[in-house]
N, C-alpha and C. Protein backbone atom coordinates (compact mmCIF):
# COMPACT_ATOMS: atom_id res chain seq x y z
N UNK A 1 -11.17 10.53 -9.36
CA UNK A 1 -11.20 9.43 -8.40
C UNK A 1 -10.52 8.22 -9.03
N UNK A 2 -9.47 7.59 -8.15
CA UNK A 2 -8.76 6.36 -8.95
C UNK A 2 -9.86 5.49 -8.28
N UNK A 3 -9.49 4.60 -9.94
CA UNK A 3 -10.48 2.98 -9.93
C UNK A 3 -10.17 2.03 -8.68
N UNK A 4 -11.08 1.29 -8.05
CA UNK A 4 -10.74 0.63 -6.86
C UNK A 4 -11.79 -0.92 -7.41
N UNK A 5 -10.88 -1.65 -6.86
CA UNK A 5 -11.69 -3.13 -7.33
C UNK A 5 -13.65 -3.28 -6.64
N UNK A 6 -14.29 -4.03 -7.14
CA UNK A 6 -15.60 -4.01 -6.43
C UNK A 6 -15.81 -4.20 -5.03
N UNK A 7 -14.44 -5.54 -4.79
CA UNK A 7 -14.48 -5.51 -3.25
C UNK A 7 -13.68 -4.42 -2.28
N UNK A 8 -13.64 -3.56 -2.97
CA UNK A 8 -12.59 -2.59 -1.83
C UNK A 8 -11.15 -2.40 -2.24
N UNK A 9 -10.50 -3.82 -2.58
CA UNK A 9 -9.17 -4.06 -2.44
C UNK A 9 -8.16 -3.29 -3.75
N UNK A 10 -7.55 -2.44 -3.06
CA UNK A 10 -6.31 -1.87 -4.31
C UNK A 10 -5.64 -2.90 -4.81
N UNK A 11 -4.83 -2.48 -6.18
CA UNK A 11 -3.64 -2.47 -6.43
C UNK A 11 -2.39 -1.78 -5.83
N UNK A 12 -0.99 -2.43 -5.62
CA UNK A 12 -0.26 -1.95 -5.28
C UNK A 12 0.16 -0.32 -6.19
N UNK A 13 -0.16 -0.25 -7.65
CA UNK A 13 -0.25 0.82 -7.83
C UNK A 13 -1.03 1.96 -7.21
N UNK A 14 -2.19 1.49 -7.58
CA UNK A 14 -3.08 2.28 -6.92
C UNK A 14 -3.09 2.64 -5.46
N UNK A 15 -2.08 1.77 -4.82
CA UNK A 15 -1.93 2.00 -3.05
C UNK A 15 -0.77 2.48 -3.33
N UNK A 16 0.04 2.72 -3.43
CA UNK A 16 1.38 3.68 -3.90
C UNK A 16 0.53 5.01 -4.62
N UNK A 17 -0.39 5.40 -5.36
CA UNK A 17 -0.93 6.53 -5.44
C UNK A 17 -1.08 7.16 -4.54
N UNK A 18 -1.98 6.76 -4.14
CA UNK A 18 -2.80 7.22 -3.04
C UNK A 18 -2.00 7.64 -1.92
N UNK A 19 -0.65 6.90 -1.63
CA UNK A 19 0.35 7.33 -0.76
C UNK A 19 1.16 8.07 -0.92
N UNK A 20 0.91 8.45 -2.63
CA UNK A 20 2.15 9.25 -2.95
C UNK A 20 3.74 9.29 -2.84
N UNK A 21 3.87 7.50 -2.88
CA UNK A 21 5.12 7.32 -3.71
C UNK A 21 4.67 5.97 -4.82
N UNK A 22 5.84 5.50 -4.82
CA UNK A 22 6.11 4.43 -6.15
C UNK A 22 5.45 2.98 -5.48
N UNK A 23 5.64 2.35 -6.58
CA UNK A 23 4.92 0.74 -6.41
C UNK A 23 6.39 0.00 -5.61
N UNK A 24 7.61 0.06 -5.81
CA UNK A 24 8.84 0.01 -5.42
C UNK A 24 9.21 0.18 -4.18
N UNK A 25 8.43 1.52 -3.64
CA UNK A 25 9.10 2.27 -2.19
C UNK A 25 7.97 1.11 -2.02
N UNK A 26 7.06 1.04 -1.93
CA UNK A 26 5.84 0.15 -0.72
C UNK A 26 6.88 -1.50 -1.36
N UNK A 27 7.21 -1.42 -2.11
CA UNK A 27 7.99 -3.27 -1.40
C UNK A 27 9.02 -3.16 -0.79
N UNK A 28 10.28 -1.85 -0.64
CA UNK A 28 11.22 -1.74 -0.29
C UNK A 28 10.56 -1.63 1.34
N UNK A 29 9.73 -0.93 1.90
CA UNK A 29 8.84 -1.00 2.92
C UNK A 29 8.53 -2.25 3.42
N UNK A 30 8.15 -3.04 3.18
CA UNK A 30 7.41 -4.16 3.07
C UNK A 30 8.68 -4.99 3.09
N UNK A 31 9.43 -5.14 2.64
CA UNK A 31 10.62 -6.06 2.75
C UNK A 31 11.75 -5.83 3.94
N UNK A 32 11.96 -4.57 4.13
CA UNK A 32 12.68 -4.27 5.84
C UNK A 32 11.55 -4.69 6.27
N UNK A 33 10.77 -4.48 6.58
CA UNK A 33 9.57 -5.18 7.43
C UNK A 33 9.28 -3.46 8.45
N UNK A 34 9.36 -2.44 7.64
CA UNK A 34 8.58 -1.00 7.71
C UNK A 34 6.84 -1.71 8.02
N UNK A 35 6.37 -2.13 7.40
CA UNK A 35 5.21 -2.25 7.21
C UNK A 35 4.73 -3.45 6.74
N UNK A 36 3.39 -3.67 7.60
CA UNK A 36 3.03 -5.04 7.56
C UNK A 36 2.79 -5.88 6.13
N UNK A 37 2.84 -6.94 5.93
CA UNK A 37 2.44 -7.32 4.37
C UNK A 37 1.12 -7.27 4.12
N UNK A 38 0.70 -7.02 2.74
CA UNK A 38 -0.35 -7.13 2.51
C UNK A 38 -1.20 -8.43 2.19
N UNK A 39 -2.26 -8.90 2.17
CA UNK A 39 -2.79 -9.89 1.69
C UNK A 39 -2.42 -9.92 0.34
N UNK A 40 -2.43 -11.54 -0.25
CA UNK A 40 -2.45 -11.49 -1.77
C UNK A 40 -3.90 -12.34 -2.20
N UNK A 41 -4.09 -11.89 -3.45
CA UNK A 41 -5.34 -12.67 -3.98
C UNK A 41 -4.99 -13.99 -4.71
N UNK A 42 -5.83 -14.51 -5.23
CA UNK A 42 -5.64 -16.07 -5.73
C UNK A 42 -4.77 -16.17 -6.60
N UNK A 43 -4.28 -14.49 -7.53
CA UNK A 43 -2.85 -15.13 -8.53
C UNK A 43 -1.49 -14.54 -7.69
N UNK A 44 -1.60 -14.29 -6.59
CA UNK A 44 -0.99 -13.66 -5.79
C UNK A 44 -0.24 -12.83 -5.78
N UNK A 45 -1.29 -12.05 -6.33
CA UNK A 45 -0.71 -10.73 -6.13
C UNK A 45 -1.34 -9.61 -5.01
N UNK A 46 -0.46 -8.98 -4.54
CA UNK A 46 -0.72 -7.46 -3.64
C UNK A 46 -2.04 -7.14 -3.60
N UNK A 47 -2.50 -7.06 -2.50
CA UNK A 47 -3.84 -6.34 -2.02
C UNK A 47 -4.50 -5.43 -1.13
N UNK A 48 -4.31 -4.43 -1.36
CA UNK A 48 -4.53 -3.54 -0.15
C UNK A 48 -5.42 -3.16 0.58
N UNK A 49 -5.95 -3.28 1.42
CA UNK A 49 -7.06 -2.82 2.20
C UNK A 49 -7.61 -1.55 2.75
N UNK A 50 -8.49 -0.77 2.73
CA UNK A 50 -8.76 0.12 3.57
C UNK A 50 -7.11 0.74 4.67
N UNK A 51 -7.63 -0.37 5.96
CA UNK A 51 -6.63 -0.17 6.72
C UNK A 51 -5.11 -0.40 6.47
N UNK A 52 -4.81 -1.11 5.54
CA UNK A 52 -3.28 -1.20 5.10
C UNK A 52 -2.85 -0.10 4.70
N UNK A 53 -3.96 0.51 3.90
CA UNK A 53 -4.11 2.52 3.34
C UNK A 53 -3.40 3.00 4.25
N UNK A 54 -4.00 2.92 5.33
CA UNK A 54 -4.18 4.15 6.24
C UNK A 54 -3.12 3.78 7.28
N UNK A 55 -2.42 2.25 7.16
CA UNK A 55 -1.08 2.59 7.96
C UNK A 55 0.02 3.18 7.24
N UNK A 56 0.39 2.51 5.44
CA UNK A 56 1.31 2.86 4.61
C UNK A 56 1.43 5.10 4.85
N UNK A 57 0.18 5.16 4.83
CA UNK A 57 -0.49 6.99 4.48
C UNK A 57 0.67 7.53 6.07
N UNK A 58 0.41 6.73 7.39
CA UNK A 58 0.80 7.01 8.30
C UNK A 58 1.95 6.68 8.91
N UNK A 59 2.96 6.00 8.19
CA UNK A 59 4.09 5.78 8.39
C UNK A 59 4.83 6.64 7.24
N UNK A 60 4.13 6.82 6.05
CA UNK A 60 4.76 7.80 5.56
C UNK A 60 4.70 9.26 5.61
N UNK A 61 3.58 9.72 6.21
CA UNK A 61 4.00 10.65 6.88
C UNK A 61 5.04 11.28 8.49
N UNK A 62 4.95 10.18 8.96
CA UNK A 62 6.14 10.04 10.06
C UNK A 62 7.38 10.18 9.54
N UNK A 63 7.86 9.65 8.13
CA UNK A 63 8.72 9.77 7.34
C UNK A 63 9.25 11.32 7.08
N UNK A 64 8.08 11.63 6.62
CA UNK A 64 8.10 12.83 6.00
C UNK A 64 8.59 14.13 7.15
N UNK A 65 7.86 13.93 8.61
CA UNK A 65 8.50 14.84 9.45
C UNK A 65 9.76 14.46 10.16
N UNK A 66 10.37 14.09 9.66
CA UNK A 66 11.90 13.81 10.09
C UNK A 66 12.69 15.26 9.20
């Protein structure tokens, strides 16, 4: 099981795991504007949510059946 912060919130690594690509593809994503941005925390950095999971998980599988 990968480590997840106390409140819920990933790392962009750890949300690129879980999606099964790179920390890279989710900003190259994120920068066409593929996918919504994520919140950042107070040093502002990347934060992923539950549901940010589960759109990145579902746009990349849409990907995938092309």
């Amino acid at each position: 099981m990968m480590s997840k912060s106390p409140n819920g919130r990933l790392t962009i690594t750890e949300a690129a795991e879980r999606v099964g690509v790179s920390p890279k593809t989710l900003l190259r994503w994120e920068k066409a504007g593929k996918t919504p941005r994520p919140k950042r925390d107070w040093r502002g950095w990347r934060v992923y949510e539950q549901e940010d999971l589960s759109e990145l998980i579902a746009f990349h599988d849409h990907l995938r059946r092309w």
